[in-house]
Protein backbone atom coordinates (compact mmCIF):
# COMPACT_ATOMS: atom_id res chain seq x y z
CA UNK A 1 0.00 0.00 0.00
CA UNK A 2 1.29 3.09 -0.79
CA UNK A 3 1.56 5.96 1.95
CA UNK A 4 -0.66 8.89 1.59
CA UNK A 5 -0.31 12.13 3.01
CA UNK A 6 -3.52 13.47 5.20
CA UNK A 7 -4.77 15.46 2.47
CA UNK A 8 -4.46 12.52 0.10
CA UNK A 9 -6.99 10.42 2.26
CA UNK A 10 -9.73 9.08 0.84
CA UNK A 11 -12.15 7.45 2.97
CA UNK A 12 -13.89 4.11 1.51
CA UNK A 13 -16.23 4.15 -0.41
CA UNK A 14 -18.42 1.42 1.52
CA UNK A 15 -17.87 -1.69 3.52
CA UNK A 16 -18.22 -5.43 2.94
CA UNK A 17 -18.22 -9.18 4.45
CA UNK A 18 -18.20 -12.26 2.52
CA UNK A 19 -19.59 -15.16 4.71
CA UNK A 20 -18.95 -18.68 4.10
CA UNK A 21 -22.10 -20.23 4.63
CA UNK A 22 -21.19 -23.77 4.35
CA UNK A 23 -20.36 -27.14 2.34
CA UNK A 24 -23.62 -27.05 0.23
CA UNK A 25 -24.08 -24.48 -2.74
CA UNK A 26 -24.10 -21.50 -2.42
CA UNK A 27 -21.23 -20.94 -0.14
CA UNK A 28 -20.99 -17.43 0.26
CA UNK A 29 -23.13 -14.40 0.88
CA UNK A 30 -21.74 -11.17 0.40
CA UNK A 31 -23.09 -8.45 2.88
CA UNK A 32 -23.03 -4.97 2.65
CA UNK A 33 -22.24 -2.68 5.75
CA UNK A 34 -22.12 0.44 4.62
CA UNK A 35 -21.75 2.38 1.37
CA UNK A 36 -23.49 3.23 -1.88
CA UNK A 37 -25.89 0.39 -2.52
CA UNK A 38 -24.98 0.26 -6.36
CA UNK A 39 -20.80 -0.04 -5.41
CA UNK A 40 -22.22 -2.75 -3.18
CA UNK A 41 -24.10 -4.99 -5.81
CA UNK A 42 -21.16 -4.45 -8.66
CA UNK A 43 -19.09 -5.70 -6.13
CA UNK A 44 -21.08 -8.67 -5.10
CA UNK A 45 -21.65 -10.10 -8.32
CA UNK A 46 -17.97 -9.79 -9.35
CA UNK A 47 -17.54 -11.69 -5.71
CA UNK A 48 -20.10 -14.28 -6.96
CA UNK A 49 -18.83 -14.56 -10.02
CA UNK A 50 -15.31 -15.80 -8.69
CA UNK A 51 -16.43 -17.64 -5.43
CA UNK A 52 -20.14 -18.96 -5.93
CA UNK A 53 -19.24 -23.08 -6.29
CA UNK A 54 -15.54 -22.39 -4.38
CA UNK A 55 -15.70 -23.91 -0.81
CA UNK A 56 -12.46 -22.39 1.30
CA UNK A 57 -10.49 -25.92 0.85
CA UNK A 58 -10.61 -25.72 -2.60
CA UNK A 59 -6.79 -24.63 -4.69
CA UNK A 60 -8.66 -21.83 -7.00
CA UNK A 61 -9.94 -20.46 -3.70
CA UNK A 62 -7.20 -18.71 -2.44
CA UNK A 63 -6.13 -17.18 -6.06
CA UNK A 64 -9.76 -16.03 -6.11
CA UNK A 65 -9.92 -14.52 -2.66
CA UNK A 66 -6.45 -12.42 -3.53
CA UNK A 67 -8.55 -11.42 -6.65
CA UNK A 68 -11.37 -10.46 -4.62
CA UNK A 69 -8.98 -8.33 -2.22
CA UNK A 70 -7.76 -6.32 -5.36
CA UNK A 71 -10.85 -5.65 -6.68
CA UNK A 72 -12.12 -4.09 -3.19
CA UNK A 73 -8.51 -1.90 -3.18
CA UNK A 74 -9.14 -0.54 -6.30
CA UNK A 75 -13.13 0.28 -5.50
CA UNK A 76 -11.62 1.56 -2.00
CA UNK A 77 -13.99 -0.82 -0.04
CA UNK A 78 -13.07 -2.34 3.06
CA UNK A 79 -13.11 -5.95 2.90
CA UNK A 80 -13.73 -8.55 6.11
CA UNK A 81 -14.09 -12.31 5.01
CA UNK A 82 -16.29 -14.53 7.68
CA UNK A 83 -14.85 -18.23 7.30
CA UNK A 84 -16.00 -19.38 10.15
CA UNK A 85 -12.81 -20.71 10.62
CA UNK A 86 -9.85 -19.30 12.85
CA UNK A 87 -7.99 -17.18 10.40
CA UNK A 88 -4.82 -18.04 8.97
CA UNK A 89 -1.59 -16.27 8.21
């Protein structure tokens, strides 16, 4: 990330969390917190797009979730991800 002086700042635009709902289709739900609803649902069904038959065990997931995290940098939304599972470094 690069660093950014005060007056650079931008604040996001809006927030999201993409929940893992479980082994059976659909696995994830991607949930708005805050933000314009419209940046929201582009957002979403690029998510969906990349994730919807992806389980978090799967290879392609973790290439897709780094793609995920670059698309919510470059719409400056914050991103949380809900695995259900302790996180991993």
């Amino acid at each position: 990330m690069s660093e950014q002086t005060a007056e650079e700042y931008e604040p996001p635009r809006g927030g999201v969390v993409v929940v893992y709902l479980g082994p059976v289709a659909p696995h994830w739900e991607v949930r708005g917190e805050f933000g314009e609803e419209r940046v929201i649902n582009d957002f979403r069904t690029r998510v969906m797009a990349r994730l919807l038959l992806l389980p978090p065990h799967d290879p392609q997931f973790r290439r897709n979730r780094e793609r995920v995290a670059r698309d919510a940098e470059r719409e400056n939304l914050t991103l949380r991800w809900d695995l259900g599972l302790p996180e991993e470094d």
